[in-house]
Structure formats: C-alpha cells, structure tokens
Protein backbone atom coordinates (compact mmCIF):
# COMPACT_ATOMS: atom_id res chain seq x y z
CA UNK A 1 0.00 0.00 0.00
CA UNK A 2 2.26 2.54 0.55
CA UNK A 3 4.37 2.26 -2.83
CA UNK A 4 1.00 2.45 -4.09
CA UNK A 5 -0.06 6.00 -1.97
CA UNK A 6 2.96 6.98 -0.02
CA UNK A 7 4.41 10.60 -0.71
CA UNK A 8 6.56 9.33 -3.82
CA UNK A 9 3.55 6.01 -4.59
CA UNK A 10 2.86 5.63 -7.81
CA UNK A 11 -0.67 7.64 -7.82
CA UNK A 12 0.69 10.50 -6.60
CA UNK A 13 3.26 10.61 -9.47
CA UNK A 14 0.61 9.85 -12.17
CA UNK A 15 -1.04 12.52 -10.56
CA UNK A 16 1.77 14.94 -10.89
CA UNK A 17 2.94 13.82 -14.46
CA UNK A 18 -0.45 13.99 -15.73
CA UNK A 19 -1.03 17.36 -14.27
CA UNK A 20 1.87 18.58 -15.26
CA UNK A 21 1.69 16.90 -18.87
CA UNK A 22 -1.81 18.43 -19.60
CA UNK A 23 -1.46 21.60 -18.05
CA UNK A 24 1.62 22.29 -20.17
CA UNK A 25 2.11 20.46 -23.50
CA UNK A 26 -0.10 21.63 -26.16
CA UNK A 27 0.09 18.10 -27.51
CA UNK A 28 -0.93 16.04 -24.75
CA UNK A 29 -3.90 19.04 -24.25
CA UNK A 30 -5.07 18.13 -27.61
CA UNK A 31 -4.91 14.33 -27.48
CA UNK A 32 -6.15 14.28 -23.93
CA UNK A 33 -9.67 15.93 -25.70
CA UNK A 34 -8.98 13.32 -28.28
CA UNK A 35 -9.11 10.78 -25.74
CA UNK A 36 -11.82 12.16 -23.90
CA UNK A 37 -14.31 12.29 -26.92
CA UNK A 38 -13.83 9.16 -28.81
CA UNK A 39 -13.96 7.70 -25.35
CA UNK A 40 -17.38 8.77 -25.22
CA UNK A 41 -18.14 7.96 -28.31
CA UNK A 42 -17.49 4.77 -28.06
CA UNK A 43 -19.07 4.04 -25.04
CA UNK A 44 -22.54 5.90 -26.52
CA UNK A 45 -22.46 4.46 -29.92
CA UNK A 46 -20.75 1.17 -29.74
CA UNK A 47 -22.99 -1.93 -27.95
CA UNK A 48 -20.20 -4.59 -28.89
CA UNK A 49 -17.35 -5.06 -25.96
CA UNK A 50 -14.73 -6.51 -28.38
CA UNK A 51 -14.99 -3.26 -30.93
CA UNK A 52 -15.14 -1.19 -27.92
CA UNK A 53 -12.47 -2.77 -26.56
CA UNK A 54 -10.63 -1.99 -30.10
CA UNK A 55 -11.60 1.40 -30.12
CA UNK A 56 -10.75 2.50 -26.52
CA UNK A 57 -7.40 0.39 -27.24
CA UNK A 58 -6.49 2.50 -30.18
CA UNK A 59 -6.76 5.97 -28.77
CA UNK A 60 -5.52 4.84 -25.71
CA UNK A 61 -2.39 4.02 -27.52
CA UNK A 62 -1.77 7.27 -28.84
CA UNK A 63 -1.93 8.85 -25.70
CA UNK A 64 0.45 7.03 -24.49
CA UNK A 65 2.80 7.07 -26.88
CA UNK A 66 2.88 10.55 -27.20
CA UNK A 67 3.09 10.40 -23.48
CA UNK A 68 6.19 8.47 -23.72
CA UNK A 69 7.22 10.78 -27.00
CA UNK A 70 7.30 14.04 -24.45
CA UNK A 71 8.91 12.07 -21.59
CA UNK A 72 11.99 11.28 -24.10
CA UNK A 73 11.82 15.34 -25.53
CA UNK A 74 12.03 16.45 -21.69
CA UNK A 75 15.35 13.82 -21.32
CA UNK A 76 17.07 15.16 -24.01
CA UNK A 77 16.24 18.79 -23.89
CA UNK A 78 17.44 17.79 -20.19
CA UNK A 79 21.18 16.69 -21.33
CA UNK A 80 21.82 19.79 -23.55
CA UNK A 81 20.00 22.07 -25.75
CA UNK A 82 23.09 21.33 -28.10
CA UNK A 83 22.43 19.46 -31.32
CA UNK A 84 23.57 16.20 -30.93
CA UNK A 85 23.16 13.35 -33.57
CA UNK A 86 22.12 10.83 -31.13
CA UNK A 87 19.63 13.33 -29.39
CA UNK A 88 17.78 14.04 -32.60
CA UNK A 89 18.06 10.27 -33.39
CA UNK A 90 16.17 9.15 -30.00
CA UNK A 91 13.52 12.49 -30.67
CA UNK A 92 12.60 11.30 -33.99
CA UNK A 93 12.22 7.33 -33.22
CA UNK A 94 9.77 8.88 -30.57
CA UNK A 95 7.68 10.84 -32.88
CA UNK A 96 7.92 8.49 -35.53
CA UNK A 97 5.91 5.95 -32.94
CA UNK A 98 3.27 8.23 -32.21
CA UNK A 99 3.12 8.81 -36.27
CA UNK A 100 2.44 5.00 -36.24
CA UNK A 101 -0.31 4.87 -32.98
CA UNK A 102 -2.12 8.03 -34.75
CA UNK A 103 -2.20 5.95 -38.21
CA UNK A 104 -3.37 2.97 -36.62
CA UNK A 105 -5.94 4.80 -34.46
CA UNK A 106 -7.22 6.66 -37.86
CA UNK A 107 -7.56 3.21 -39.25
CA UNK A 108 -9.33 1.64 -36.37
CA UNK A 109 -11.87 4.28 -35.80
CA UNK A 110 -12.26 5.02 -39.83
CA UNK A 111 -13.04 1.51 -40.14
CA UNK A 112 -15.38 1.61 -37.47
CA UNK A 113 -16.73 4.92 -39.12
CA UNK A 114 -17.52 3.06 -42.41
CA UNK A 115 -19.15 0.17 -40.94
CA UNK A 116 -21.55 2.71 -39.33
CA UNK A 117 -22.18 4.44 -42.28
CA UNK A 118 -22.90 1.32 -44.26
CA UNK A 119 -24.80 0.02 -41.67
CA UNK A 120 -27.30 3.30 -41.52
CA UNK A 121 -28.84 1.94 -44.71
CA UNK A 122 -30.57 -1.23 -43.19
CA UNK A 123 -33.39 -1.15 -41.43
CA UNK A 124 -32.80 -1.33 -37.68
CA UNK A 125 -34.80 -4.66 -37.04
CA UNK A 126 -32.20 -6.63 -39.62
CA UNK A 127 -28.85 -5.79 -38.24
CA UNK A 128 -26.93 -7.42 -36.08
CA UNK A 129 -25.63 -4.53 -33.96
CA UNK A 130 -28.12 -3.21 -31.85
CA UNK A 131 -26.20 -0.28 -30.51
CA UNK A 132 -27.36 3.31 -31.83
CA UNK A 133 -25.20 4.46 -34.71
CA UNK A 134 -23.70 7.80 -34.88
CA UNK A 135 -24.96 9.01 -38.41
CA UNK A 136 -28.66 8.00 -37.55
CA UNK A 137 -28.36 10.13 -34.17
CA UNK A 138 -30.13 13.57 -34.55
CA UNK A 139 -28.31 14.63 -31.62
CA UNK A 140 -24.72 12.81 -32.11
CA UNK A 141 -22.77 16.38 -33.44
CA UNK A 142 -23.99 17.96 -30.03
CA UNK A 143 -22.76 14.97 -28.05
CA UNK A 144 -19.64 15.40 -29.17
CA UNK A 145 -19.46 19.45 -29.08
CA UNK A 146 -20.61 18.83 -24.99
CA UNK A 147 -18.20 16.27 -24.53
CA UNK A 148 -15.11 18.37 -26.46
CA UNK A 149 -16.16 21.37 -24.39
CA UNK A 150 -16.44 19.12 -21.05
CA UNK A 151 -13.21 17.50 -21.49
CA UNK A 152 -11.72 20.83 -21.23
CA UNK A 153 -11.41 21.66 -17.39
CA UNK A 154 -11.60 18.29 -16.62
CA UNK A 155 -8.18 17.82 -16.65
CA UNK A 156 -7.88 19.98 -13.50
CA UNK A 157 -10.06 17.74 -11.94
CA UNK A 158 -6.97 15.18 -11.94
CA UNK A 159 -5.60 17.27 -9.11
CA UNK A 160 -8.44 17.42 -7.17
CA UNK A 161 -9.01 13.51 -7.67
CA UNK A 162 -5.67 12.29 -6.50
CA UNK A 163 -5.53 14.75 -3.98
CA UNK A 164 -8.54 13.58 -2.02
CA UNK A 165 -7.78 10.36 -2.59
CA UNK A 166 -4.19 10.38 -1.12
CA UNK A 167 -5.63 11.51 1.93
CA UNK A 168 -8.01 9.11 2.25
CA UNK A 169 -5.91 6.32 1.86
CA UNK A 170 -3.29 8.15 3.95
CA UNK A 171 -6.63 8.07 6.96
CA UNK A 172 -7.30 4.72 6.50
CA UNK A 173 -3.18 3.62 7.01
C-alpha cells in the first residue's frame, strides 16, 4: 500500500505527471480531448465489448505514446539544448511511434466509421448490432461538441481527484 499511496507512490506521481503533462504540453492538451471524446463515443455508440475494446485500445495508444514521445523530448532537452546526432536520433524514433499509434488509431476508428455508415442503410430490425449508430443520431454532433467542451477543465479535476484520494488512503493507514 504505501508504494501504491505513499508521498513518492505511484498515484501521486501519475497525478503529478499527468497534471503537469496536460497543463503544459499543447500536444498532450489536444490528445487528452482526443481521448476524452472518442472515449465517449465509443461508449454511446458502440454496444459490442470486443470493438469497444478496439476502439478504446487504439486511442488509448496514442496517448500514451505521445506520453512516452514528451517524456523522451524532456530527457534530451534535459542533457543539452546542443544538437547532438544521437539526441535528434532518439527524438525522432519517438515521434515516428506516435506517427504510427495516430495511423493505426485513424484506421481503427475510420473503419469503425464506415461500418456505421454502411450500416445506416438497413433497417434497424435486420442488423446485427443493436447499438445506436452515430450518423442516424439527430443529436450525435452535439454529443460530441458537450463532450469536447467538457473534457476541457476536466483535466484539473486530476488534481483534485488524487488529492482527495491520497488523503483518504493516507486516513485509512
């Protein structure tokens, strides 16, 4: 329990790296409203676990490698803002994996897009699927403007989180 909650436990530095992460790279800003909405999305408009399993899979992927992607930036920018061969080496094999998550991610979820759309032409009693689909939904662009907007703040909420819940495992110790 208390590498798991102690002062330096592993919540408390999620906590602080995700904080930090989302409170000051523009990228991880972006991709954590990424995350946030097709999150959503796929838990509104996707009934099936496995292709919600593939869908929450894919964008969790690129948030994490672009997590990973700014944790080697900060290392190198770290040893010496100095050009160095191997330095722009190890930065570029970092990018070039989030390149790769992002391309599979577009994939996954364009695939997933398609079979939607194709699917919106047969009758609802016929298909297979039972879960509502996105281009039939009157309200879906809303859902998603709500949830964009939403995700916004709630990335201060981390703090708040992990803060009360330090303490309360800190009580019960």
């Amino acid at each position: 329990m208390v590498n798991l909650f102690g002062r330096r436990g592993k919540l408390k530095v999620f906590e602080k790296g995700m904080t930090k992460g989302i409170t000051e790279e523009p990228s991880l800003k972006v991709l954590y409203i990424f995350l946030i909405v097709f999150l959503a999305i796929s838990f509104r408009y996707e009934a099936n676990f496995y292709k919600r399993l593939w869908l929450i899979l894919a964008i969790l992927l690129i948030f994490c490698s672009e997590i990973i992607n700014t944790s080697i930036e900060a290392v190198v920018d770290r040893i010496g803002l100095k050009y160095n061969v191997l330095s722009g080496y190890a930065k570029d094999l970092a990018s070039s994996v989030t390149i790769l998550m992002v391309l599979f991610g577009i994939y996954v979820y364009g695939h997933w897009f398609y079979n939607k759309w194709k699917e919106s032409d047969i009758p609802i009693e016929q298909r297979n699927d039972k879960s509502i689909n996105i281009f039939e939904d009157n309200k879906a662009i809303f859902f998603i403007i709500i949830v964009a907007i939403l995700a916004i703040p709630f990335a201060f909420f981390f703090r708040i989180f992990f803060k009360v819940s330090y303490k309360l495992a800190r009580y019960m110790d």
